[in-house]
PDB file of N, CA and C in Angstrom:
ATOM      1  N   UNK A   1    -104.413   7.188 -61.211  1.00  0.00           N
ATOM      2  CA  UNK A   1    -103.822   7.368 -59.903  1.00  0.00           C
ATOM      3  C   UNK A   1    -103.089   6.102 -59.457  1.00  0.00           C
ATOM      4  N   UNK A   2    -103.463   5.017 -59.723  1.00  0.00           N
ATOM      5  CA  UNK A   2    -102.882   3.963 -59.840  1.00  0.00           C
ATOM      6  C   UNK A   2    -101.714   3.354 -59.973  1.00  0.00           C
ATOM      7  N   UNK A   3    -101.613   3.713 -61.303  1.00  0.00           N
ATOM      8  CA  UNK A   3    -100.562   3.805 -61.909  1.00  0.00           C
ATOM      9  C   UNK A   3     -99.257   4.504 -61.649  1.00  0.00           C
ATOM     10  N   UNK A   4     -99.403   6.007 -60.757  1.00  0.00           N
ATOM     11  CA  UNK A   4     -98.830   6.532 -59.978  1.00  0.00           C
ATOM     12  C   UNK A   4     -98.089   5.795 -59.080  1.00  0.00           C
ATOM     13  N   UNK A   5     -98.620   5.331 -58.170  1.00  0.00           N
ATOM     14  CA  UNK A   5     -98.547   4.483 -56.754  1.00  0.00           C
ATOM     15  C   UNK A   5     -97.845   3.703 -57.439  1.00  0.00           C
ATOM     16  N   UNK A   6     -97.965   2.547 -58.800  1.00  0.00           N
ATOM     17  CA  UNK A   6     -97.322   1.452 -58.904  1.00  0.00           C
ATOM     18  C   UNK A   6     -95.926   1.789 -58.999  1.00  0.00           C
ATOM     19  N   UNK A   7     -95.775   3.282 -59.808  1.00  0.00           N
ATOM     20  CA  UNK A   7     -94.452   3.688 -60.437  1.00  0.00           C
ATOM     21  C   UNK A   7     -93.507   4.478 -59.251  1.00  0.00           C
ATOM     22  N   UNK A   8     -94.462   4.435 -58.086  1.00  0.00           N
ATOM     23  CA  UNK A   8     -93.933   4.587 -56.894  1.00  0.00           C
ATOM     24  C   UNK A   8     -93.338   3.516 -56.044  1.00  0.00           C
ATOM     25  N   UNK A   9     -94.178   2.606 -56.321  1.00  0.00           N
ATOM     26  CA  UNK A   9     -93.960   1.115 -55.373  1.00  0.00           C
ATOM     27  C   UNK A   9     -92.145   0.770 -56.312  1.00  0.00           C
ATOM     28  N   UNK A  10     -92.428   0.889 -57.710  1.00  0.00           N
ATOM     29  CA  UNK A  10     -91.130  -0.181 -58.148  1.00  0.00           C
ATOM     30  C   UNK A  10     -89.472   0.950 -57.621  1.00  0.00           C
ATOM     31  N   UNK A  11     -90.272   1.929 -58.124  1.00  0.00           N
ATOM     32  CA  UNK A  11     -89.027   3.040 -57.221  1.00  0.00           C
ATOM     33  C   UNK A  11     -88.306   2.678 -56.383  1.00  0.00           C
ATOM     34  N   UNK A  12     -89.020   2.366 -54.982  1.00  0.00           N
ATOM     35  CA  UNK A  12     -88.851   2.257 -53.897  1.00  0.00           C
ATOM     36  C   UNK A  12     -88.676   0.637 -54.005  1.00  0.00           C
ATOM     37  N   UNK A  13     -88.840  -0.343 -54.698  1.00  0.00           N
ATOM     38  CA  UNK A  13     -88.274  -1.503 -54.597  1.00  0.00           C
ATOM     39  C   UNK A  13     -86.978  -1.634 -55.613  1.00  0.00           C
ATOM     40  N   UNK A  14     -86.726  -0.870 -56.359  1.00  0.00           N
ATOM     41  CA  UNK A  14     -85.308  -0.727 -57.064  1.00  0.00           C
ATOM     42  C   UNK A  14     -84.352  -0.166 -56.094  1.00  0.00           C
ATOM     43  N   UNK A  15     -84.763   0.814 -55.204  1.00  0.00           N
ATOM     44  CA  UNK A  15     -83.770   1.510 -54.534  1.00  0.00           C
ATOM     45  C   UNK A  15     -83.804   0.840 -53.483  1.00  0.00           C
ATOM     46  N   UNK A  16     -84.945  -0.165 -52.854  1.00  0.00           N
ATOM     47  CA  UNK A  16     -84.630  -0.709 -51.700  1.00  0.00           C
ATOM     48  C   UNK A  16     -83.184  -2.031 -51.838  1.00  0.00           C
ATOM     49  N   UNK A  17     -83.512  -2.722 -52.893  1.00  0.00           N
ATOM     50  CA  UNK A  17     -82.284  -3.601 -53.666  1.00  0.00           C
ATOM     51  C   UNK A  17     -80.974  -3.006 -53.543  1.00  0.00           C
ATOM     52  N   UNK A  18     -80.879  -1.652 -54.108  1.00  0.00           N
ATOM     53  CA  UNK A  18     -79.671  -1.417 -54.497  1.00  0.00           C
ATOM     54  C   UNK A  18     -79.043  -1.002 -53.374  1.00  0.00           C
ATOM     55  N   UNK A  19     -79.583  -0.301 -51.921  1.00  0.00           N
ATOM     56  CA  UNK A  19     -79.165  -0.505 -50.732  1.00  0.00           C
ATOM     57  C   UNK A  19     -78.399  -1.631 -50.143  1.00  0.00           C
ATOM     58  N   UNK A  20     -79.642  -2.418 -50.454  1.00  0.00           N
ATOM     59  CA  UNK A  20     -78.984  -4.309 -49.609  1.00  0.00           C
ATOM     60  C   UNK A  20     -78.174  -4.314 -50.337  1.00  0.00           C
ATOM     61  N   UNK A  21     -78.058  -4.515 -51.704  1.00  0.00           N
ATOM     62  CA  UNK A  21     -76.590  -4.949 -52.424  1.00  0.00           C
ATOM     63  C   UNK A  21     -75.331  -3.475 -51.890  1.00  0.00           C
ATOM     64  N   UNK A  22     -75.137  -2.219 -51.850  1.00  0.00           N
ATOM     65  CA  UNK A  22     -74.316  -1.371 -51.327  1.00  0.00           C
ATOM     66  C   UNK A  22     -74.272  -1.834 -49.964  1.00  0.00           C
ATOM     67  N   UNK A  23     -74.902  -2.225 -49.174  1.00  0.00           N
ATOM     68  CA  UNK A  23     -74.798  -2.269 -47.551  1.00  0.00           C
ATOM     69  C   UNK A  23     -74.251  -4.107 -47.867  1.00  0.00           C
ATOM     70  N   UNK A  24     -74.203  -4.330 -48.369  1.00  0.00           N
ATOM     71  CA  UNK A  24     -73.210  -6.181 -48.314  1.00  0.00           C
ATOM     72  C   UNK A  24     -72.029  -5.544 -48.890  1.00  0.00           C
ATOM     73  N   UNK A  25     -71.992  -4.994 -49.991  1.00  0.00           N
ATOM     74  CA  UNK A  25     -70.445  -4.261 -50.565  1.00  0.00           C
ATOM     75  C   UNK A  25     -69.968  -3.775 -49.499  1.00  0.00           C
ATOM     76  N   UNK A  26     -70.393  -2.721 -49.022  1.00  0.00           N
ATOM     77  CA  UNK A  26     -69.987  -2.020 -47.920  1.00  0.00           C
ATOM     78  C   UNK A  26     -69.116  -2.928 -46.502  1.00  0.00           C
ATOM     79  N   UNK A  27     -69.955  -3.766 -46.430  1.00  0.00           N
ATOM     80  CA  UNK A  27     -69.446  -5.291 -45.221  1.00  0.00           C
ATOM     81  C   UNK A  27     -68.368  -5.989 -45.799  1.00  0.00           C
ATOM     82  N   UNK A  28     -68.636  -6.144 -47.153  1.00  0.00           N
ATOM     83  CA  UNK A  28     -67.275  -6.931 -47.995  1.00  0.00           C
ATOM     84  C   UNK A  28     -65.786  -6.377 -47.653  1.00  0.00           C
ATOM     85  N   UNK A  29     -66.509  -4.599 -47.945  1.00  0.00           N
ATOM     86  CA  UNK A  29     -64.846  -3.998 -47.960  1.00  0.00           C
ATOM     87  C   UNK A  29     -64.362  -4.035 -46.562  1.00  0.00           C
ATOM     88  N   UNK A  30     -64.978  -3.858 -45.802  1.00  0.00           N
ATOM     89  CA  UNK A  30     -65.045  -3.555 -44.234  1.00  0.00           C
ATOM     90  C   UNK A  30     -64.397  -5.074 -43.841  1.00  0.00           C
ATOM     91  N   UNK A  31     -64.626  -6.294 -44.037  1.00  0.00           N
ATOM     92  CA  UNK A  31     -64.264  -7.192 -43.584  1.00  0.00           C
ATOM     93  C   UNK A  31     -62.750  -7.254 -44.271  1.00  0.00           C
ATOM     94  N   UNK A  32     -62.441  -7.221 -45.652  1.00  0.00           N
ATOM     95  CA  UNK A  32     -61.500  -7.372 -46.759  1.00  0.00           C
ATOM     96  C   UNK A  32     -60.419  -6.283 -45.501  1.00  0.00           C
ATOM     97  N   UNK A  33     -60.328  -5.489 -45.460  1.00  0.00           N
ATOM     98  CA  UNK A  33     -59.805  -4.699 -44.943  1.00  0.00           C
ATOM     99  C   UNK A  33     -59.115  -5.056 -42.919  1.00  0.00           C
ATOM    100  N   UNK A  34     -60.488  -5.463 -42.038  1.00  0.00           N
ATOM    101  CA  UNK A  34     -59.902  -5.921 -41.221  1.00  0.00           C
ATOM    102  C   UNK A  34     -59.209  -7.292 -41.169  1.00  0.00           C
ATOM    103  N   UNK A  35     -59.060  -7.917 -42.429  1.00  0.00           N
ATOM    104  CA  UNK A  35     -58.154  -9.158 -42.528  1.00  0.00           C
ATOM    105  C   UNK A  35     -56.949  -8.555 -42.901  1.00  0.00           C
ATOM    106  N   UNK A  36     -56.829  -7.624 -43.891  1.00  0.00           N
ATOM    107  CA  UNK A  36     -55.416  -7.133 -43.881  1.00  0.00           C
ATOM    108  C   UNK A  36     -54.960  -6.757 -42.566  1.00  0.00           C
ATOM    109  N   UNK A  37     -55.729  -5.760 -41.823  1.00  0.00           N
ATOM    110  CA  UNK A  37     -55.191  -5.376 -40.600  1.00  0.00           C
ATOM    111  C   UNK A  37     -54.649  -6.741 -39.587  1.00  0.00           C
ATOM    112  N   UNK A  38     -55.291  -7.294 -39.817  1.00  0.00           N
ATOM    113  CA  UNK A  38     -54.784  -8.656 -38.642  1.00  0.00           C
ATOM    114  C   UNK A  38     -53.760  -9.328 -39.287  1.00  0.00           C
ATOM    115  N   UNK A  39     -53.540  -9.544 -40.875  1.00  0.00           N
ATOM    116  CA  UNK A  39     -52.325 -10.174 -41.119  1.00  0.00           C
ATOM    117  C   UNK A  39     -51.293  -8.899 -40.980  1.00  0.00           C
ATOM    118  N   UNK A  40     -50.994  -7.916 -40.875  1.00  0.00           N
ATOM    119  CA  UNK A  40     -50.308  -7.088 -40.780  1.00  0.00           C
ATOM    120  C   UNK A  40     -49.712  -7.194 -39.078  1.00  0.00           C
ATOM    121  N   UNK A  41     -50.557  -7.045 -38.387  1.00  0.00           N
ATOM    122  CA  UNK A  41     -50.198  -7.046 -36.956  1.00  0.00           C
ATOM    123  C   UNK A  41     -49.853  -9.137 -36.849  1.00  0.00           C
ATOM    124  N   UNK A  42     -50.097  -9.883 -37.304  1.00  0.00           N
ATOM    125  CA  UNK A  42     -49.477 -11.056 -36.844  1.00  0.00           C
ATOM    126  C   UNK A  42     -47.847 -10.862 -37.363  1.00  0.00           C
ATOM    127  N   UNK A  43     -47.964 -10.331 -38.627  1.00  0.00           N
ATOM    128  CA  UNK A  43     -46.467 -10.249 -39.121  1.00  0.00           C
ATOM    129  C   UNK A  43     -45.692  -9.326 -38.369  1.00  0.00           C
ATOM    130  N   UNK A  44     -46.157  -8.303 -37.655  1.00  0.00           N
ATOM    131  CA  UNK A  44     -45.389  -7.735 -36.583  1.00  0.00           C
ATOM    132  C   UNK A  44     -45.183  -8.852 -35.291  1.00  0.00           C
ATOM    133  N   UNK A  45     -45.904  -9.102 -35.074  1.00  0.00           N
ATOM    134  CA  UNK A  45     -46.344  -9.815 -33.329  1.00  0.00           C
ATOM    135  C   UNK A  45     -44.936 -11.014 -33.621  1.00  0.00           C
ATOM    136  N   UNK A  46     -44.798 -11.397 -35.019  1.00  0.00           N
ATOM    137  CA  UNK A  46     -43.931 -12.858 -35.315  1.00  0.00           C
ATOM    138  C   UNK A  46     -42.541 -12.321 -35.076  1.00  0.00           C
ATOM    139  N   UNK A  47     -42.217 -10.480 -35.785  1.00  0.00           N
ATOM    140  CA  UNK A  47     -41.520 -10.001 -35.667  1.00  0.00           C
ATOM    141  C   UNK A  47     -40.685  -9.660 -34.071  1.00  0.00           C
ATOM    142  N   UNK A  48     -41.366  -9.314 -33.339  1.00  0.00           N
ATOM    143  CA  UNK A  48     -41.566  -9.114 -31.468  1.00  0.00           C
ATOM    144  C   UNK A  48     -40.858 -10.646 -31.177  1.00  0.00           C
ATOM    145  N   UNK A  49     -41.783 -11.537 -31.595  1.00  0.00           N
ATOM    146  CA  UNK A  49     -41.521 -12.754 -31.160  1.00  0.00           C
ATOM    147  C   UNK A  49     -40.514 -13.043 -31.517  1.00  0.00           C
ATOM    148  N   UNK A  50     -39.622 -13.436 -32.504  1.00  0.00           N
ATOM    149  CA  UNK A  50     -38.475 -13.370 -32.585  1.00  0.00           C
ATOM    150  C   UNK A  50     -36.969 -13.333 -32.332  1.00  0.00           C
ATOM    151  N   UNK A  51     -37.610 -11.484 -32.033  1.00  0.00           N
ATOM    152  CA  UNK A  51     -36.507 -10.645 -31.188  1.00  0.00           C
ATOM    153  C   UNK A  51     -36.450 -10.752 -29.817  1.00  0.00           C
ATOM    154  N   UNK A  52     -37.751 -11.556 -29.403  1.00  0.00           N
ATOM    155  CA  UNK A  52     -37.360 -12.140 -27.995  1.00  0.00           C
ATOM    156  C   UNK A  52     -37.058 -13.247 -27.536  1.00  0.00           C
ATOM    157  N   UNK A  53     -37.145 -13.587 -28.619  1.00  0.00           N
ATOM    158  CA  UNK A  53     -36.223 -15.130 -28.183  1.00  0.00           C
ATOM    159  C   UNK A  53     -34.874 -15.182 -28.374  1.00  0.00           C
ATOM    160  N   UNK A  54     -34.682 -14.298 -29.206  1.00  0.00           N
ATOM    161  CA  UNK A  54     -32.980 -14.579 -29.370  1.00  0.00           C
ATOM    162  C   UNK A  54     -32.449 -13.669 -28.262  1.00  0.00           C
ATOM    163  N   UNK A  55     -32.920 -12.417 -27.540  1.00  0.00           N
ATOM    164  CA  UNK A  55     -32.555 -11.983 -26.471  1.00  0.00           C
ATOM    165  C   UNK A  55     -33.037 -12.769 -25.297  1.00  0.00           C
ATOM    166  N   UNK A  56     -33.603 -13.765 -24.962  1.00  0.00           N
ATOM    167  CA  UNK A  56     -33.935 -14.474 -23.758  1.00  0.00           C
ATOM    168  C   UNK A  56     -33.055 -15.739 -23.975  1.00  0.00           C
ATOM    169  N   UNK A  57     -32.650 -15.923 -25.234  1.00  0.00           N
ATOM    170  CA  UNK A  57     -31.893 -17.482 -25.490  1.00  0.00           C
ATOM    171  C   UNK A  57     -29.906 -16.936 -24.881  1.00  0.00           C
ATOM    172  N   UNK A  58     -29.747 -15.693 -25.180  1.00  0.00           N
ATOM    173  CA  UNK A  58     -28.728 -14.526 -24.835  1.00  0.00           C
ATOM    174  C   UNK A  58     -28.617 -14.255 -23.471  1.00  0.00           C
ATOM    175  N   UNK A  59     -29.708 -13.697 -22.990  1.00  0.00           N
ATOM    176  CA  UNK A  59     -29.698 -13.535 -21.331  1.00  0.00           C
ATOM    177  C   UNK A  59     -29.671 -14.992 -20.322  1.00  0.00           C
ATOM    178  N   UNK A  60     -30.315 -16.212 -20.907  1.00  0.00           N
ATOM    179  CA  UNK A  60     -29.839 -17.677 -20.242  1.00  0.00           C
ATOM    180  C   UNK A  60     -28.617 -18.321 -20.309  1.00  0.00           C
ATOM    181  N   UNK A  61     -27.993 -17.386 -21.199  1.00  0.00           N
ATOM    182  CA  UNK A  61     -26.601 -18.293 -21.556  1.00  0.00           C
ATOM    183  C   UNK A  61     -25.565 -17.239 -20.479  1.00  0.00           C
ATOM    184  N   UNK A  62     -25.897 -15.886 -20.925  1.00  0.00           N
ATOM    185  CA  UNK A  62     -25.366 -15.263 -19.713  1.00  0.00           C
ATOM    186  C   UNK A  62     -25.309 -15.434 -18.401  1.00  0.00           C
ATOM    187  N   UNK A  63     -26.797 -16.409 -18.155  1.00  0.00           N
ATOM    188  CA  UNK A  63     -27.175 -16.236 -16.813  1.00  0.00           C
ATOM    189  C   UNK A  63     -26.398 -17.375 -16.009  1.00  0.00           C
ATOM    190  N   UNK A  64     -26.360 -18.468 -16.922  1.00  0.00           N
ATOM    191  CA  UNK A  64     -25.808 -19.707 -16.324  1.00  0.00           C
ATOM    192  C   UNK A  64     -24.602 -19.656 -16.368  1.00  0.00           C
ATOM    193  N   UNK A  65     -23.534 -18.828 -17.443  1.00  0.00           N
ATOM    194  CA  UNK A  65     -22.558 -19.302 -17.494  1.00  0.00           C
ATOM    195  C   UNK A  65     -21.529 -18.252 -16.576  1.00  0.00           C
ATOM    196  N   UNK A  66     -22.645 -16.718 -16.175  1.00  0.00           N
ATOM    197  CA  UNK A  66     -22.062 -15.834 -15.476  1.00  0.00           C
ATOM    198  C   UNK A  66     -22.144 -16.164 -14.058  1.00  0.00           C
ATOM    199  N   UNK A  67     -22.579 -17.144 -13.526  1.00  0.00           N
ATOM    200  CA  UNK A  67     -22.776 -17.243 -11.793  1.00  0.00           C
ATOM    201  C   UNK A  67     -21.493 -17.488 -11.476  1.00  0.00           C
ATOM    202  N   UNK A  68     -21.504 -17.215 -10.285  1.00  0.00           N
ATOM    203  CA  UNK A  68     -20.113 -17.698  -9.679  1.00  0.00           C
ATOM    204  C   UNK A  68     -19.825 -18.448  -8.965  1.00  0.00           C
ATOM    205  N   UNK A  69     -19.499 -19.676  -9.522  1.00  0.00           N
ATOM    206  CA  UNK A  69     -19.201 -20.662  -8.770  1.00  0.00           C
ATOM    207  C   UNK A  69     -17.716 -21.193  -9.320  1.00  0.00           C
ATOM    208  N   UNK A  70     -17.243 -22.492  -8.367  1.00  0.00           N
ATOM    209  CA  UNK A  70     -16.000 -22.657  -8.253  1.00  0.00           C
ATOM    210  C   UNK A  70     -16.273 -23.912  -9.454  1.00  0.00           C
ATOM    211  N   UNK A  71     -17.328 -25.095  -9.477  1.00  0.00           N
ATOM    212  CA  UNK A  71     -17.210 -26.735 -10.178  1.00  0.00           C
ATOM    213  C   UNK A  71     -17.840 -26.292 -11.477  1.00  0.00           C
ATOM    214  N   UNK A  72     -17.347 -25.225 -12.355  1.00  0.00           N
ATOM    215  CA  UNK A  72     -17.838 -25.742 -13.897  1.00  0.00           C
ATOM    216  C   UNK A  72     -16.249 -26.723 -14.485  1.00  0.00           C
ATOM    217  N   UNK A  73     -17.401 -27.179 -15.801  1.00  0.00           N
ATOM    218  CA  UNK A  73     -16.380 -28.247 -16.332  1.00  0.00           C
ATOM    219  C   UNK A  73     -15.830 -27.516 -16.971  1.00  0.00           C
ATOM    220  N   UNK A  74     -15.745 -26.460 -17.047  1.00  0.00           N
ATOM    221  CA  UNK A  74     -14.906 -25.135 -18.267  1.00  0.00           C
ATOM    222  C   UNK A  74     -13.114 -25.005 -17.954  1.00  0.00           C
ATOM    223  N   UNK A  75     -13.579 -24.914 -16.325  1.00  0.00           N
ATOM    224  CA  UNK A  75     -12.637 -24.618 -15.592  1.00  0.00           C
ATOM    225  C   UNK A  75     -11.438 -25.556 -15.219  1.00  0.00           C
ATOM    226  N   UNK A  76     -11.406 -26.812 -16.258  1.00  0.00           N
ATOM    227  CA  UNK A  76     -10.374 -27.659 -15.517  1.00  0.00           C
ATOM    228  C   UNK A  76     -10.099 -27.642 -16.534  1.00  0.00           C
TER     229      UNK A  76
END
């Protein structure tokens, strides 16, 4: 009967192992994965960034050079 129980105990300590090692795999991929996601969205966010600077560097040049006034140095 013994012997039973023991061949029960290693069972249950082989399969308890192979859990912890699947449940760290499992975290590996899970992490591996939200690092792609975040370099993916910085390479967008750089993309955004970008395109707004060259439209805000566009709208200041408009802004200053469209006012209306009489003393730019353009004008003489």
């Amino acid at each position: 009967m013994e012997s039973c129980f023991r061949g029960v105990a290693d069972s249950l300590t082989r399969t308890d192992t192979e859990m912890c090692v699947l449940h760290e795999l499992i975290g590996s991929f899970l992490d591996i994965r939200m690092v792609k996601a975040i370099t993916w969205q910085n390479t967008d966010v750089r993309g955004v960034s970008a395109g707004a600077a060259v439209v805000a560097a566009s709208i200041t040049t408009a802004w200053v050079y469209g006012m209306n006034f009489t003393h730019r140095p353009q004008l003489n």
